[in-house]
N, C-alpha and C. Protein backbone atom coordinates (compact mmCIF):
# COMPACT_ATOMS: atom_id res chain seq x y z
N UNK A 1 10.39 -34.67 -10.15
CA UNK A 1 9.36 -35.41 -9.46
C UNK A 1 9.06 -34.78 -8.11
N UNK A 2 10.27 -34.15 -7.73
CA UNK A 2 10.08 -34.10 -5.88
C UNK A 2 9.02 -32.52 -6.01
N UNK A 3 9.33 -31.36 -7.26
CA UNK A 3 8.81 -30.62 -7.03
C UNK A 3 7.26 -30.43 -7.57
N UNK A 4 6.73 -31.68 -8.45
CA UNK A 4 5.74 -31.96 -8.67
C UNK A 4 4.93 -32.20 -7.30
N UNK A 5 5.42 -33.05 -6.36
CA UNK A 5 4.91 -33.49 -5.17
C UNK A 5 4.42 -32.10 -4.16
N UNK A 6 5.47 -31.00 -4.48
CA UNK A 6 5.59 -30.15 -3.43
C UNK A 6 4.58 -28.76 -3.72
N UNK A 7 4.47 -29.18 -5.19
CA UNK A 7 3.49 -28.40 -5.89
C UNK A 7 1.68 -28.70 -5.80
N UNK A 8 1.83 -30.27 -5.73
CA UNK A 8 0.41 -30.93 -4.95
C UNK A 8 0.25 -30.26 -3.62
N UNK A 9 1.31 -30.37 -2.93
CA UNK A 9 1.28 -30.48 -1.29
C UNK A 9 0.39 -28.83 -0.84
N UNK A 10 1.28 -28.41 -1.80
CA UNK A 10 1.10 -26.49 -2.03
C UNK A 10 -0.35 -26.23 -2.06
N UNK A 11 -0.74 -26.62 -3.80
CA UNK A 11 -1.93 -26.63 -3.61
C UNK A 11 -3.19 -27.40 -2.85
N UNK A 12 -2.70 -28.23 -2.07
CA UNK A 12 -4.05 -28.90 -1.11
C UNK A 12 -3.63 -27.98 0.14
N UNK A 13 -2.70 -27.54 0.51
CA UNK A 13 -2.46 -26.61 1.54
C UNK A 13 -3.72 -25.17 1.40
N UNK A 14 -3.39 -24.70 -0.07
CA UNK A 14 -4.18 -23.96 -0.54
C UNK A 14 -5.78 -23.79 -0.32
N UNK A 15 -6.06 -25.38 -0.53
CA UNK A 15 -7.59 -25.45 -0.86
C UNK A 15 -7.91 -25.88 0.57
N UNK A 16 -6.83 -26.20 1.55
CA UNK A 16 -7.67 -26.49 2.94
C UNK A 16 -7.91 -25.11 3.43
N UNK A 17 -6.94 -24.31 3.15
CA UNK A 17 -7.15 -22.65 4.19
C UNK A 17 -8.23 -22.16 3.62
N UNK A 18 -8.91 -22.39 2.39
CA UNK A 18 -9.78 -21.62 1.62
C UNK A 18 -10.76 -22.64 2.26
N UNK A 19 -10.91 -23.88 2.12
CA UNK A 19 -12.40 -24.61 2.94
C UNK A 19 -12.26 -23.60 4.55
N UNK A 20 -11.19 -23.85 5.65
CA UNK A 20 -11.24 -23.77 6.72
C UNK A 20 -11.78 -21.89 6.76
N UNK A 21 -11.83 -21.22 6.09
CA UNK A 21 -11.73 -19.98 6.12
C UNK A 21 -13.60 -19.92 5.70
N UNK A 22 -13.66 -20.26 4.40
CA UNK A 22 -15.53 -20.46 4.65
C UNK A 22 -15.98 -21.57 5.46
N UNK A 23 -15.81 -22.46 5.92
CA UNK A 23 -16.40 -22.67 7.28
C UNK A 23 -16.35 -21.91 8.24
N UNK A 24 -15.82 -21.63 8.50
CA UNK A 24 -15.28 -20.24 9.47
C UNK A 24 -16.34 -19.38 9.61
N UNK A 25 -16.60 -18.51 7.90
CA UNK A 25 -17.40 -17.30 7.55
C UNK A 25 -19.06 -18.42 7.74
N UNK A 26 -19.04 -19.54 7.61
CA UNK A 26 -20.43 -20.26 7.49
C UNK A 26 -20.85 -19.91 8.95
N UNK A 27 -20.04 -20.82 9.96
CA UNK A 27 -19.91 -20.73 11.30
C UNK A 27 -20.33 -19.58 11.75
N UNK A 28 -19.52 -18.32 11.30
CA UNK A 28 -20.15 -17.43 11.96
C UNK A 28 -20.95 -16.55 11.65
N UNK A 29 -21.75 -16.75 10.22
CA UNK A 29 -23.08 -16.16 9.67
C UNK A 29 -24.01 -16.29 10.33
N UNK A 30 -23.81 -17.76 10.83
CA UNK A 30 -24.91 -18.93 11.27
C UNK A 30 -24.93 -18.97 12.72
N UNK A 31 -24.60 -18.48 13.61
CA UNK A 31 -24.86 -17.47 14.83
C UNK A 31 -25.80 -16.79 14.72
N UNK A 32 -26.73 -16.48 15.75
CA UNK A 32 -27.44 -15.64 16.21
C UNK A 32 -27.41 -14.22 16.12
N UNK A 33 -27.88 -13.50 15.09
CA UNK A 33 -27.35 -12.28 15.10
C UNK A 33 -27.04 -11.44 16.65
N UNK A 34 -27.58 -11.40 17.86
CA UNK A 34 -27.47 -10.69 18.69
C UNK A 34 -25.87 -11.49 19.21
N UNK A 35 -25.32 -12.59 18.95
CA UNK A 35 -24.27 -12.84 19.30
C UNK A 35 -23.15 -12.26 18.53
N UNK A 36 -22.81 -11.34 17.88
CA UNK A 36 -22.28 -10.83 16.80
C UNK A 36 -22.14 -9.47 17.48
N UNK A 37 -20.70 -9.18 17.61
CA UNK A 37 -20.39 -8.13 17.93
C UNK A 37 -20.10 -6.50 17.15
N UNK A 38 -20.38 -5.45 17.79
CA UNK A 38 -20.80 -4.55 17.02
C UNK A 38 -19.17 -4.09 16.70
N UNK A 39 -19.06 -3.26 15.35
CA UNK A 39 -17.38 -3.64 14.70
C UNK A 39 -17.11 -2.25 14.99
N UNK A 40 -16.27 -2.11 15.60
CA UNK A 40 -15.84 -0.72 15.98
C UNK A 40 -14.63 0.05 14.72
N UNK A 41 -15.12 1.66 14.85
CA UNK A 41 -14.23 1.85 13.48
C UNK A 41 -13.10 2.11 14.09
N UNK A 42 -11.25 1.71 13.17
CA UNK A 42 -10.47 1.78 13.28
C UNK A 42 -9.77 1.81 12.15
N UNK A 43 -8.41 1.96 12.50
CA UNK A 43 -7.27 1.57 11.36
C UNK A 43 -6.95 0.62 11.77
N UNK A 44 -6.49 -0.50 10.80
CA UNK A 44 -5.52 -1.20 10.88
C UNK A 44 -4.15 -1.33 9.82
N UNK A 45 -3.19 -1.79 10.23
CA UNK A 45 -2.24 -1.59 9.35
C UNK A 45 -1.21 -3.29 9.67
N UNK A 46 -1.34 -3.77 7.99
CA UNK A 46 -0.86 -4.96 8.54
C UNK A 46 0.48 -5.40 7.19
N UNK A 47 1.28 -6.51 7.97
CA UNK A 47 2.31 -6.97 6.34
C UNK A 47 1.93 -8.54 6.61
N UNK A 48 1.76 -8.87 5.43
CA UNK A 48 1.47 -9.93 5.46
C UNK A 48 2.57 -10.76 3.87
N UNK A 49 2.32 -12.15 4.09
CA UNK A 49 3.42 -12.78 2.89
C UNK A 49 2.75 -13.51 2.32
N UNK A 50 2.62 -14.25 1.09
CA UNK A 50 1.77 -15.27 0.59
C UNK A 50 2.59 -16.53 0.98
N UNK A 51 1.82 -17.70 1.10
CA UNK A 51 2.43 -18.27 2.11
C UNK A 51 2.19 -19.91 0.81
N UNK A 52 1.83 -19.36 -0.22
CA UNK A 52 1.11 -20.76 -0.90
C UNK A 52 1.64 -20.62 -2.73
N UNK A 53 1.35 -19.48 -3.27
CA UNK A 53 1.84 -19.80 -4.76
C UNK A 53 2.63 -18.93 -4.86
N UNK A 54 2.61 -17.92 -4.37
CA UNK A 54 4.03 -16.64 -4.31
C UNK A 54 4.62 -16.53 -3.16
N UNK A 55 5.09 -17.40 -2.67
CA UNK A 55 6.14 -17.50 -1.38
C UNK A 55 7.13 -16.53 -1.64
N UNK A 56 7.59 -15.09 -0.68
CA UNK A 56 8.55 -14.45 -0.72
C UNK A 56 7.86 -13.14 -1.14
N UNK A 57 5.97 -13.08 -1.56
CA UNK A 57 6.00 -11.78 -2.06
C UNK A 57 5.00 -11.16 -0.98
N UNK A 58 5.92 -9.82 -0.37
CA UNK A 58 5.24 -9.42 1.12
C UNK A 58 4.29 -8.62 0.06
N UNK A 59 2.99 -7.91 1.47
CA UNK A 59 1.80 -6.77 1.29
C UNK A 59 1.56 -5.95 2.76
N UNK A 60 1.80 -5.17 2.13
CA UNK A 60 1.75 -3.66 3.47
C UNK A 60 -0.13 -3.72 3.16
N UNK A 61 -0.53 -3.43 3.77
CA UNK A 61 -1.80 -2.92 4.01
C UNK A 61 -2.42 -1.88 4.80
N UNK A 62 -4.01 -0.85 4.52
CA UNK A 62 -4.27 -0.41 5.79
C UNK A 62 -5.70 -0.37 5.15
N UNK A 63 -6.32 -0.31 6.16
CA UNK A 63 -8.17 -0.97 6.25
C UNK A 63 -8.46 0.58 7.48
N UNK A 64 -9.58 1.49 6.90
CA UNK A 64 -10.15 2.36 7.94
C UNK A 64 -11.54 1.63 7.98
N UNK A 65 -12.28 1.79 8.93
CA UNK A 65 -13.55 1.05 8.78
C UNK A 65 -13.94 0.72 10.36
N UNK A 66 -15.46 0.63 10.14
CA UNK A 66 -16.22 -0.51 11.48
C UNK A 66 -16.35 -1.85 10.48
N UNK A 67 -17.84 -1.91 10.97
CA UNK A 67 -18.43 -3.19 9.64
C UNK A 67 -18.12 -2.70 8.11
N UNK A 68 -18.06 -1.94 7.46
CA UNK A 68 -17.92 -1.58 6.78
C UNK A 68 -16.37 -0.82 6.72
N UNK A 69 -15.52 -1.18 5.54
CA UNK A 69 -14.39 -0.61 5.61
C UNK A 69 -13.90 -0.36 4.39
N UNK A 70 -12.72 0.10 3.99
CA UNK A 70 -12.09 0.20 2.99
C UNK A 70 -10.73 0.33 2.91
N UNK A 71 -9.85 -0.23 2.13
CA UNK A 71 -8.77 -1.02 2.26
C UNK A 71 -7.95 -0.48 1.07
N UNK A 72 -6.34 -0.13 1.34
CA UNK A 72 -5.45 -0.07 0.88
C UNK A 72 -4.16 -0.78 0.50
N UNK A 73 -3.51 -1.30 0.09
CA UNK A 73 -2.21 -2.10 -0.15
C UNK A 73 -1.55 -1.78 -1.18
N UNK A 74 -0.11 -2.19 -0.70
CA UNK A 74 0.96 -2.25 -2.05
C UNK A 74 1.46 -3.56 -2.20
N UNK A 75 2.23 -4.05 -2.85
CA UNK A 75 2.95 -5.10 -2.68
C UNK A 75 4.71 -4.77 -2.37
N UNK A 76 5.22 -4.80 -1.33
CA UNK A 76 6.49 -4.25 -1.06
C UNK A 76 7.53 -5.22 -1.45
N UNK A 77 7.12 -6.47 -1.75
CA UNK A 77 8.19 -7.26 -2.03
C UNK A 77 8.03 -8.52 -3.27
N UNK A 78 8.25 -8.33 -4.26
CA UNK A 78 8.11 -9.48 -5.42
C UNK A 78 8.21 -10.87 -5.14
N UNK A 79 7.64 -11.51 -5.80
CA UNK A 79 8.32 -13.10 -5.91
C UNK A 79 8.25 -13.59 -7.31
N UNK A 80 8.06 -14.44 -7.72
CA UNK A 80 8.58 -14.99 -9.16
C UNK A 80 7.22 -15.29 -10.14
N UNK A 81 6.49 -14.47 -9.39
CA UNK A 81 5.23 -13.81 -10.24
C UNK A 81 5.41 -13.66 -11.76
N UNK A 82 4.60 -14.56 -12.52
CA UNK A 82 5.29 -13.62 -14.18
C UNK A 82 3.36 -13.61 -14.53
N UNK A 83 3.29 -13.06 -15.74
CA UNK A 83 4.19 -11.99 -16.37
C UNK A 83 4.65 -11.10 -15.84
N UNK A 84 2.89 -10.52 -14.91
CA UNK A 84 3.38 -9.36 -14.71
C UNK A 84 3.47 -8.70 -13.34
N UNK A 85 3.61 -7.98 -12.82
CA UNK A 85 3.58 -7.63 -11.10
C UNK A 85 2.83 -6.44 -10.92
N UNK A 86 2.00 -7.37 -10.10
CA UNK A 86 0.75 -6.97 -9.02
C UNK A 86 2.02 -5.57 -7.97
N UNK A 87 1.64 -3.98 -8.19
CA UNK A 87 2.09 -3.32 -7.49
C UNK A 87 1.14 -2.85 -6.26
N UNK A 88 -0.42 -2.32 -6.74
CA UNK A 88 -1.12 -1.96 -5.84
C UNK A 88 -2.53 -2.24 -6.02
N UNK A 89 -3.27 -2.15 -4.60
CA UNK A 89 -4.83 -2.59 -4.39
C UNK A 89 -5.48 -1.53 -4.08
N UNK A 90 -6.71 -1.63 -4.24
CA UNK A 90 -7.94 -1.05 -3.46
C UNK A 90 -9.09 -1.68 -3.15
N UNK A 91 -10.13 -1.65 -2.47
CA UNK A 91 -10.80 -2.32 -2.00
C UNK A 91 -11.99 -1.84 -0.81
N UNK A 92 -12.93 -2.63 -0.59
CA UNK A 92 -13.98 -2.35 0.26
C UNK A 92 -14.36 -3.67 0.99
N UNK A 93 -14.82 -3.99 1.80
CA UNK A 93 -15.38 -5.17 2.80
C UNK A 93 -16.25 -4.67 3.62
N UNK A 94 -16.84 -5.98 3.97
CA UNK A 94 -17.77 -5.98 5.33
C UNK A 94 -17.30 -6.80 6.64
N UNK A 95 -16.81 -6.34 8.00
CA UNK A 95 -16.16 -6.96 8.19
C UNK A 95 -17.04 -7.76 9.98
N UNK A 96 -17.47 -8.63 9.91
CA UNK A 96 -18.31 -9.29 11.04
C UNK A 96 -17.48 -9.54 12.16
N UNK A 97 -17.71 -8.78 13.66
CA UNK A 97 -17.09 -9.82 14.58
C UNK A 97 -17.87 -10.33 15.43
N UNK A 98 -16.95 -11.24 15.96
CA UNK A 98 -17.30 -12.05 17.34
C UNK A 98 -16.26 -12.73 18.27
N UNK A 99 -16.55 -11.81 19.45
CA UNK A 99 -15.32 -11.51 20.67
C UNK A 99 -13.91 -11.10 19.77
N UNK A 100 -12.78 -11.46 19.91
CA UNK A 100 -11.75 -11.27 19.24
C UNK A 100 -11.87 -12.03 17.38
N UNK A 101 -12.50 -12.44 16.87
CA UNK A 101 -12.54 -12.79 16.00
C UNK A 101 -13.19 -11.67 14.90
N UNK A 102 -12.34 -11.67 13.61
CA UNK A 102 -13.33 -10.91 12.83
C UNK A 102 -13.35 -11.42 11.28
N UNK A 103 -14.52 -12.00 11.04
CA UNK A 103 -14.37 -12.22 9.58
C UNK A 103 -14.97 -11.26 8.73
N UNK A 104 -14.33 -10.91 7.01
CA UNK A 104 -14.60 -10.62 5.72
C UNK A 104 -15.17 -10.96 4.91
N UNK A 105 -15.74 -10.19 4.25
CA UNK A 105 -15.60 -10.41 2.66
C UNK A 105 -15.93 -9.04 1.61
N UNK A 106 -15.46 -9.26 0.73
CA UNK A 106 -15.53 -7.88 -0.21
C UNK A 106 -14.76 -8.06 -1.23
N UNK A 107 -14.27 -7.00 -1.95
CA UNK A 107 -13.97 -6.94 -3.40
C UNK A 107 -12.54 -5.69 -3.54
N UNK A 108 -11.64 -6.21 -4.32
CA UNK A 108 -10.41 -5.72 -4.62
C UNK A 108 -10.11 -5.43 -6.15
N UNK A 109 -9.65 -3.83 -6.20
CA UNK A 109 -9.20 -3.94 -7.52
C UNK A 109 -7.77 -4.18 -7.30
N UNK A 110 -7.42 -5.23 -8.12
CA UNK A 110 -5.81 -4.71 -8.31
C UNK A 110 -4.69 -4.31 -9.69
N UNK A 111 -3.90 -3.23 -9.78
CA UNK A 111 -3.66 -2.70 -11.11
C UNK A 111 -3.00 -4.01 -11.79
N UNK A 112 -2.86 -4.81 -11.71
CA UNK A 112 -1.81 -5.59 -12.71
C UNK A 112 -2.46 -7.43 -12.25
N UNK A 113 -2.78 -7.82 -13.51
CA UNK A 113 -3.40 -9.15 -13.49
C UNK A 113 -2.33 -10.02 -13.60
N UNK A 114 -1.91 -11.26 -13.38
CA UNK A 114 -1.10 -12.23 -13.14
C UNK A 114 -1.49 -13.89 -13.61
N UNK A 115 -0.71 -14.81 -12.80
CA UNK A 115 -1.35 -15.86 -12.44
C UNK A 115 -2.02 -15.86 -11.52
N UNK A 116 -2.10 -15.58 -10.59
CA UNK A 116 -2.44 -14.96 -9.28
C UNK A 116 -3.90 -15.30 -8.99
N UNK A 117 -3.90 -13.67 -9.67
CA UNK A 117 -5.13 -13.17 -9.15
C UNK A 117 -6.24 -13.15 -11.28
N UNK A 118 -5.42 -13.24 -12.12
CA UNK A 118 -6.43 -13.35 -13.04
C UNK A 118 -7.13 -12.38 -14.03
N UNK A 119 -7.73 -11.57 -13.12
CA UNK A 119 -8.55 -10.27 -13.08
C UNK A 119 -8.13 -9.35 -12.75
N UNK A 120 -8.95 -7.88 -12.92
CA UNK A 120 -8.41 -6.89 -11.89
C UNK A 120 -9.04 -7.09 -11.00
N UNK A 121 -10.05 -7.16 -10.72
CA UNK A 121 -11.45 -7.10 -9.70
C UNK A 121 -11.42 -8.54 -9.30
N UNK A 122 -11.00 -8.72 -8.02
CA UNK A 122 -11.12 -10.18 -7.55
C UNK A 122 -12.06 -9.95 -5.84
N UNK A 123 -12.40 -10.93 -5.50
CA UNK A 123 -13.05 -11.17 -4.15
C UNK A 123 -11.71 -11.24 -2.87
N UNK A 124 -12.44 -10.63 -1.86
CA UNK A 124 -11.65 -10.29 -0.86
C UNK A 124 -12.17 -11.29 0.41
N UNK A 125 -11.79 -12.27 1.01
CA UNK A 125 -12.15 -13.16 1.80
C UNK A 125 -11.20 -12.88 2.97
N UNK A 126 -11.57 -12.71 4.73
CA UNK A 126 -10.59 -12.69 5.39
C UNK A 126 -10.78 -13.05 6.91
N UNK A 127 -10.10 -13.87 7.63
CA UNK A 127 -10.24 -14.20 8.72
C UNK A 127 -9.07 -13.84 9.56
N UNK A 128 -9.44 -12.63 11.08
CA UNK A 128 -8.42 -12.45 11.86
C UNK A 128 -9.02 -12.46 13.06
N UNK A 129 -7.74 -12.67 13.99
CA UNK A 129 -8.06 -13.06 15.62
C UNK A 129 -7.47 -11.56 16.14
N UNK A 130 -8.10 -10.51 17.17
CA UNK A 130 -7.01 -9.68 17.67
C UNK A 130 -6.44 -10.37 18.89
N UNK A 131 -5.19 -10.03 19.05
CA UNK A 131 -4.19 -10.91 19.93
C UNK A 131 -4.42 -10.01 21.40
N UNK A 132 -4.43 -8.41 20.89
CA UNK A 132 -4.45 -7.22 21.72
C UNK A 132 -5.26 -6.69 21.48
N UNK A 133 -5.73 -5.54 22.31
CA UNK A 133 -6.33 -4.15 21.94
C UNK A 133 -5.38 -3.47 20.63
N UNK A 134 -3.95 -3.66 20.37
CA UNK A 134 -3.25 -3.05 19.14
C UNK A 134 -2.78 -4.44 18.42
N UNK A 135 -2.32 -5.39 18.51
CA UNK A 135 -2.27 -6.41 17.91
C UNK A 135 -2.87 -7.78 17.11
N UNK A 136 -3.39 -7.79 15.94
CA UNK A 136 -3.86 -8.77 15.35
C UNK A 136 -2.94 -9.53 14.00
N UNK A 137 -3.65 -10.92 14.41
CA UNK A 137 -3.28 -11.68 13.09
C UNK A 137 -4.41 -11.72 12.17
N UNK A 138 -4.42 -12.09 11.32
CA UNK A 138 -5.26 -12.66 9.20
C UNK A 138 -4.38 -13.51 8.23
N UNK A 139 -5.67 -14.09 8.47
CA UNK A 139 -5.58 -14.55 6.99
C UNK A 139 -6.51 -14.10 5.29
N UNK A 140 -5.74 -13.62 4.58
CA UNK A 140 -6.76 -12.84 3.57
C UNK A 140 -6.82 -13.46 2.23
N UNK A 141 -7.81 -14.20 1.28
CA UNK A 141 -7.82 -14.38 0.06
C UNK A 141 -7.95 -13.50 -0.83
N UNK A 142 -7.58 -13.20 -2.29
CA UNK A 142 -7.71 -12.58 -3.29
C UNK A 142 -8.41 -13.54 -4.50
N UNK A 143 -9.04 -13.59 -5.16
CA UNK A 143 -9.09 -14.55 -5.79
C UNK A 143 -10.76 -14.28 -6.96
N UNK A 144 -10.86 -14.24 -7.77
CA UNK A 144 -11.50 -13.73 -8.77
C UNK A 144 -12.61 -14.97 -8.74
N UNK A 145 -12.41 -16.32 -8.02
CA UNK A 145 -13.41 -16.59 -8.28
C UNK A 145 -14.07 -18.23 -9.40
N UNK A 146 -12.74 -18.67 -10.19
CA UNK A 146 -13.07 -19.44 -11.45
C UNK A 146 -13.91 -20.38 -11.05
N UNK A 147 -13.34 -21.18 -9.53
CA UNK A 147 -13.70 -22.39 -8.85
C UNK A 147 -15.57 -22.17 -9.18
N UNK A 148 -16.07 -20.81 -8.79
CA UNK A 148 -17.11 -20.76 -8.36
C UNK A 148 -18.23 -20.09 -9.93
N UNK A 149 -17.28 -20.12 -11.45
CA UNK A 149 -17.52 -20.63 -12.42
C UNK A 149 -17.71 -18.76 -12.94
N UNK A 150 -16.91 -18.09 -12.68
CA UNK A 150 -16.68 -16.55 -12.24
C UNK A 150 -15.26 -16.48 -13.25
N UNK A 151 -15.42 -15.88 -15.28
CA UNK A 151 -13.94 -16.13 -15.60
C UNK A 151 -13.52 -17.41 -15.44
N UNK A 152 -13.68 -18.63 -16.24
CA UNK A 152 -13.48 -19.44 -16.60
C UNK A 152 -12.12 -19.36 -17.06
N UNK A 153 -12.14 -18.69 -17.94
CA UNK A 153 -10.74 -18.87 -18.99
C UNK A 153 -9.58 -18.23 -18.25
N UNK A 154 -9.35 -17.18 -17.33
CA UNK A 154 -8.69 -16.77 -16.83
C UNK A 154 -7.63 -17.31 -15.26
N UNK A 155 -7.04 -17.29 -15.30
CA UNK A 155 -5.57 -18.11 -14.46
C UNK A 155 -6.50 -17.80 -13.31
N UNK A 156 -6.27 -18.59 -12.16
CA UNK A 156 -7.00 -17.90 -10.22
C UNK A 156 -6.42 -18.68 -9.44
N UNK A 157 -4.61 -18.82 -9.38
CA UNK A 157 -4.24 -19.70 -8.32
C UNK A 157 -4.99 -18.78 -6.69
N UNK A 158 -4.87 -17.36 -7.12
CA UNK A 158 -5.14 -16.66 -5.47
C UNK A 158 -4.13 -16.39 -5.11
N UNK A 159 -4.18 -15.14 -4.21
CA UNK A 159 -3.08 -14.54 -3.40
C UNK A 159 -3.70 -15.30 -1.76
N UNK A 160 -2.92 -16.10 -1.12
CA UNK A 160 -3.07 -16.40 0.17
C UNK A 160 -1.85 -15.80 0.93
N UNK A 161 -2.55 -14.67 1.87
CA UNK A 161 -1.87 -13.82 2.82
C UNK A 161 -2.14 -14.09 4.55
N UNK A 162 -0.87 -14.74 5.03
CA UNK A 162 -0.65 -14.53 6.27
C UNK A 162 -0.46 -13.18 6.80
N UNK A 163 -0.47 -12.68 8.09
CA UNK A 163 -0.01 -11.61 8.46
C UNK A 163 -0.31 -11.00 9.81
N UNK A 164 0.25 -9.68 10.04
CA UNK A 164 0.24 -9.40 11.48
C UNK A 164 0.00 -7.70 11.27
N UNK A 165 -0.45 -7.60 12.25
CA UNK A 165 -1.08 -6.24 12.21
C UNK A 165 -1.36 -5.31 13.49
N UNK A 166 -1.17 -3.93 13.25
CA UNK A 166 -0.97 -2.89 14.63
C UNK A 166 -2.74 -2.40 14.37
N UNK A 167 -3.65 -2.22 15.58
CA UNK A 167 -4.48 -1.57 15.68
C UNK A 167 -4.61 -0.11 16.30
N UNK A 168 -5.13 0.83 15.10
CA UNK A 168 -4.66 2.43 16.28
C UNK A 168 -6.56 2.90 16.38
């Protein structure tokens, strides 16, 4: 019973970061374009953990890019993922800022489908604050999409990634 409860709790945890994250991207579409800051190109390199259906399974990442970027990851650390395990990503985004804020979105392949993620090809959703000129946090979705009637038949709990990240 208790882990039925904790499994609700999980997933409404889930579905608030995913509302709070497109409000977020609504919020800041819906700005004035001249208030929208121009995205400077960089690396970033970040680890982040899923914090919602695979608790315990870390992701190294690195993103070169301005507004436009493209994105690398592995998964460095498992969790109780079945069948099968998600090892590595690729990917592209667009990435909007404003002042320290920068939101995503774009598209990920990843080699190995799951519960997870479903698909290979899932949507890339992401919201980060830089803390520093080298330091930022994110939050990043993976997620193929079913909610939005995208693969019906196929599993889409989502990869929800916390994380922290060096800017060079």
């Amino acid at each position: 019973m208790k882990s039925s409860n904790l499994s609700r709790s999980s997933a409404a945890a889930g579905r608030a970061a995913i509302t709070a994250l497109l409000l977020a991207v609504g919020l800041l579409l819906s700005s004035p374009s001249h208030a929208l800051d121009e995205t400077k190109a960089d690396l970033r390199l970040s680890v982040s953990d899923d914090f919602v259906h695979a608790r315990g399974a870390m992701l190294v990442s690195a993103r070169y890019g301005g507004a436009w970027g493209a994105r690398l990851g592995f998964w460095a650390r498992e969790s109780q993922v079945e069948p099968s395990k998600a090892h590595y990503f690729a990917g592209i985004d667009h990435v909007w800022t404003y002042s320290k804020w920068r939101a995503g979105l774009g598209a990920v392949w990843i080699d190995e489908t799951n519960d997870l993620n479903g698909t290979h090809w899932d949507f890339d959703a992401s919201l980060g604050y830089d803390l520093s000129s080298r330091v930022f946090v994110e939050y990043r979705h993976h997620s193929h999409g079913r909610k939005l009637g995208i693969s019906k038949d196929a599993s889409n709990d989502g990869w929800n990634l916390a994380g922290v990240g060096l800017i060079f």
